[in-house]
N, C-alpha and C. Protein backbone atom coordinates (compact mmCIF):
# COMPACT_ATOMS: atom_id res chain seq x y z
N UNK A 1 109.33 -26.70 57.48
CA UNK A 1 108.15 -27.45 57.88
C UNK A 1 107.32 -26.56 58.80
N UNK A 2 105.87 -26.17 58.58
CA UNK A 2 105.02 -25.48 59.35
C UNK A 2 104.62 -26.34 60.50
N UNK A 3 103.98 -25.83 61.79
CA UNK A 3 103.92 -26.08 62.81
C UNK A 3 102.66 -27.14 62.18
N UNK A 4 101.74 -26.79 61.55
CA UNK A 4 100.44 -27.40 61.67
C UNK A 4 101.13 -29.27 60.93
N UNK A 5 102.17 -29.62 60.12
CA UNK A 5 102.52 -30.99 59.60
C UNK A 5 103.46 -31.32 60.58
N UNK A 6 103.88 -30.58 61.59
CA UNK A 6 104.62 -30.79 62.84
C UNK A 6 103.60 -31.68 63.80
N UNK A 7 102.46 -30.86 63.64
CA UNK A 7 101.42 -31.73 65.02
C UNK A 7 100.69 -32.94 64.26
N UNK A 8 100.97 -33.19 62.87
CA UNK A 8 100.25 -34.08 62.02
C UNK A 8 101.17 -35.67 62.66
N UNK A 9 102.10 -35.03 62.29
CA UNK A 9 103.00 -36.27 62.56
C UNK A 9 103.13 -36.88 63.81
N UNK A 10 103.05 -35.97 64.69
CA UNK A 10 102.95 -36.39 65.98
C UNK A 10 101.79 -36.95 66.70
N UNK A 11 100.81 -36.33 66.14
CA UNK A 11 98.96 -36.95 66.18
C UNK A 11 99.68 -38.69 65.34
N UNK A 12 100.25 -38.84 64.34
CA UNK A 12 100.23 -40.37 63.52
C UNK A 12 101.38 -40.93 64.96
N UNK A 13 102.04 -40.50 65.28
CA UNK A 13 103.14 -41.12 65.89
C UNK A 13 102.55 -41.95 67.10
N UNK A 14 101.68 -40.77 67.71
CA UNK A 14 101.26 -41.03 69.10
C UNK A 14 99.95 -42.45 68.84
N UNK A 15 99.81 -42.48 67.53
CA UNK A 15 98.45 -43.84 67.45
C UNK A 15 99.11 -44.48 67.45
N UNK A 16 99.98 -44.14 66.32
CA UNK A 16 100.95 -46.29 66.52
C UNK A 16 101.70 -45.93 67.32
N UNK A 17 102.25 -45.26 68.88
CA UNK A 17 103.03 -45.72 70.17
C UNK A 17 101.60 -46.33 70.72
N UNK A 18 100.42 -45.68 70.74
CA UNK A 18 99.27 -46.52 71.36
C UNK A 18 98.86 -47.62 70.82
N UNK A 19 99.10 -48.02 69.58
CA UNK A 19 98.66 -49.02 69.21
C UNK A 19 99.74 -50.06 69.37
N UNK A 20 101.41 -50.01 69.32
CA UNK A 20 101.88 -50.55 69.66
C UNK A 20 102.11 -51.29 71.75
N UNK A 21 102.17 -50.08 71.85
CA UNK A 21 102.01 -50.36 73.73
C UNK A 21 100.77 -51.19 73.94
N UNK A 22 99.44 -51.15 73.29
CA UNK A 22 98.35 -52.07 73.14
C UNK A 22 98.73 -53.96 73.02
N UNK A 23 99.54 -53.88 72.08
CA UNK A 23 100.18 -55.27 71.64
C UNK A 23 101.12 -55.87 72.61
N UNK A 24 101.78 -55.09 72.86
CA UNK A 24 103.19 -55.27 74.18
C UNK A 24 102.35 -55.28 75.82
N UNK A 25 101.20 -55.00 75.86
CA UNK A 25 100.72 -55.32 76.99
C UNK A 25 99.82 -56.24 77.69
N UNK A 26 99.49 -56.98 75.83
CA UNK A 26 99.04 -57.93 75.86
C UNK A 26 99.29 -59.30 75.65
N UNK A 27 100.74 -59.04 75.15
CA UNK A 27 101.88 -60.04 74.75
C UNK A 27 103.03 -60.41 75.78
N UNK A 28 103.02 -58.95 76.94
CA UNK A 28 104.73 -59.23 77.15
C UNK A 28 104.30 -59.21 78.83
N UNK A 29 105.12 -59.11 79.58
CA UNK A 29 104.84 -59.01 81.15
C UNK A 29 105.25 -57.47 81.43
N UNK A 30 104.54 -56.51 80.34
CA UNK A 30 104.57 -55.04 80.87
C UNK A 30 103.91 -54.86 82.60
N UNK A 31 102.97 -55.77 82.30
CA UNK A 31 101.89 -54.86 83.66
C UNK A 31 102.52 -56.19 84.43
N UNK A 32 102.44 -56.24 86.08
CA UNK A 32 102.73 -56.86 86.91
C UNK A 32 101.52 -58.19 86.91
N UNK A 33 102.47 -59.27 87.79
CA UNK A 33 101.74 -60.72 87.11
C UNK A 33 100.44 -60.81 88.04
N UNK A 34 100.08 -59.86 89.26
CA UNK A 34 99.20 -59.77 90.20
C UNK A 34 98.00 -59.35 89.21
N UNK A 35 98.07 -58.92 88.31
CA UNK A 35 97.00 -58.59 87.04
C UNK A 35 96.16 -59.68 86.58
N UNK A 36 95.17 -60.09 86.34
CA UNK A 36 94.16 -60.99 85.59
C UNK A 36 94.45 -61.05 84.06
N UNK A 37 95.08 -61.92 83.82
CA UNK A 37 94.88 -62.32 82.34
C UNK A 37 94.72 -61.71 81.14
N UNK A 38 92.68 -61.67 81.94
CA UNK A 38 91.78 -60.98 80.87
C UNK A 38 92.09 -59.53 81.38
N UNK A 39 92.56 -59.01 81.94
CA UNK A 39 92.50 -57.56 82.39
C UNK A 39 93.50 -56.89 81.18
N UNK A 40 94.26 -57.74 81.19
CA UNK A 40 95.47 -56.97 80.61
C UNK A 40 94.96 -57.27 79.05
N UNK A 41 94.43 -58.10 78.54
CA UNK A 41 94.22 -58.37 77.36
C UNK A 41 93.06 -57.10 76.96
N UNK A 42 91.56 -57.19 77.74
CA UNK A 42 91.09 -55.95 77.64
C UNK A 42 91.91 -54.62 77.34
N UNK A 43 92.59 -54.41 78.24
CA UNK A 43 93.56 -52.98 78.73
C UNK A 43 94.26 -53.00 77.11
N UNK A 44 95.07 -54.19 76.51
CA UNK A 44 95.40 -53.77 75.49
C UNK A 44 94.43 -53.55 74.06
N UNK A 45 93.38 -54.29 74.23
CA UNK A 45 92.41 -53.88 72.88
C UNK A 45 91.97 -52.37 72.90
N UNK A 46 91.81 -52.01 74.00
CA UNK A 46 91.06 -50.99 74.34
C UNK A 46 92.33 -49.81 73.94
N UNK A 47 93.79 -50.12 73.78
CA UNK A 47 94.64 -49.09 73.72
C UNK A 47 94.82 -49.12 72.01
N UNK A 48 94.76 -50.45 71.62
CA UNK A 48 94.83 -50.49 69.68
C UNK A 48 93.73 -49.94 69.39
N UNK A 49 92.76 -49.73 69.68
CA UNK A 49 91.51 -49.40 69.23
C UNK A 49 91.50 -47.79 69.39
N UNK A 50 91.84 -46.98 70.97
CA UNK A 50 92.13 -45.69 70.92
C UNK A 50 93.41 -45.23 69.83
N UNK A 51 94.29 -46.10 69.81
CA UNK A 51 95.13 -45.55 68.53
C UNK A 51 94.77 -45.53 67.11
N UNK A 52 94.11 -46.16 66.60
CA UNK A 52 93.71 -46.41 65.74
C UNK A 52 92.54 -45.55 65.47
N UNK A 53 91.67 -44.98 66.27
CA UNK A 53 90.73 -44.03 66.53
C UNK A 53 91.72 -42.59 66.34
N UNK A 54 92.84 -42.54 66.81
CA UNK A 54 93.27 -41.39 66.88
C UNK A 54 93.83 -41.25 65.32
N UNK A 55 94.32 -42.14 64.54
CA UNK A 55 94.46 -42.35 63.75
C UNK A 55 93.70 -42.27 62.21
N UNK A 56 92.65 -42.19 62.61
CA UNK A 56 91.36 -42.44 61.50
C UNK A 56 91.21 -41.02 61.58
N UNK A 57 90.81 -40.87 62.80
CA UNK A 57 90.11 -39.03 63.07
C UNK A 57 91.10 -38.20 62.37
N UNK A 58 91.86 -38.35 62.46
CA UNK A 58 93.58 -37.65 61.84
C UNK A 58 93.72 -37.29 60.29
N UNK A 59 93.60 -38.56 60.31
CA UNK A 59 93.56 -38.66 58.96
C UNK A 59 92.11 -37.92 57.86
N UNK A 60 90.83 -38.48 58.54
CA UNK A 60 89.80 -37.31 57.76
C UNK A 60 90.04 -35.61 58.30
N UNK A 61 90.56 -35.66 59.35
CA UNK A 61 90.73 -34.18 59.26
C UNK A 61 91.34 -33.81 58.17
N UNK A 62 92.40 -34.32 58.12
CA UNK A 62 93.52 -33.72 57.24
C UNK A 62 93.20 -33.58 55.72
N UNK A 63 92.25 -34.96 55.20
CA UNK A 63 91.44 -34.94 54.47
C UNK A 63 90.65 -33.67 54.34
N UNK A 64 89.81 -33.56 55.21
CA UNK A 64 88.90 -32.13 55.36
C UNK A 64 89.72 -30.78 54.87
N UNK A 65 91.04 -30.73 55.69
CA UNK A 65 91.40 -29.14 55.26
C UNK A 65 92.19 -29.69 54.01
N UNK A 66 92.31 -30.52 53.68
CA UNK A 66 92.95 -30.35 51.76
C UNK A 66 92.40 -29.93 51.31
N UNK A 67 91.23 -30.67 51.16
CA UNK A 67 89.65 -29.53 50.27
C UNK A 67 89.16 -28.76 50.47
N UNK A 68 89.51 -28.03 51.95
CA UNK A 68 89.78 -26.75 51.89
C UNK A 68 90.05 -25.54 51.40
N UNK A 69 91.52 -26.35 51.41
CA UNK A 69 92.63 -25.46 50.80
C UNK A 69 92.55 -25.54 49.63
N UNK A 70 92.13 -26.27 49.05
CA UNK A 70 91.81 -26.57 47.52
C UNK A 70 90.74 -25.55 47.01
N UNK A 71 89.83 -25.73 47.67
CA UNK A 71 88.65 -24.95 47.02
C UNK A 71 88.86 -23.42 47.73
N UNK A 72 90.11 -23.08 48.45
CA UNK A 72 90.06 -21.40 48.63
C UNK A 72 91.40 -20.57 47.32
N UNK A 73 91.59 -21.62 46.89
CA UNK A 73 92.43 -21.83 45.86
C UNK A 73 92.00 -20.69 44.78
């Protein structure tokens, strides 16, 4: 396995740990109960949404250098 599908996987891994920690912080008593409600509910959209962002971007890259590699073919 080359280094570059080494950091692929880990770029996919790290969206869904953010997109999961997003759900669990908005579901569970991660953050302390001195927190607002809506704070924590914000705090978690805002973390599914950066994962999922990290996720998308990832993915057209990877897109991008196939056809790359395709067309140096």
């Amino acid at each position: 396995m080359n280094m570059q599908k080494l950091m692929v996987y880990i770029g996919y891994t790290a969206g869904a740990l953010f997109i999961m920690l997003g759900i669990a912080v908005m579901v569970t008593d991660l953050f302390p109960t001195t927190i607002n409600e809506n704070i924590k509910i914000i705090f978690g959209v805002v973390m599914i949404l950066y994962g999922l962002y990290r996720i998308v971007i990832l993915s057209f890259k990877n897109q991008q250098r196939d056809r790359n590699e395709e067309s140096d073919e």
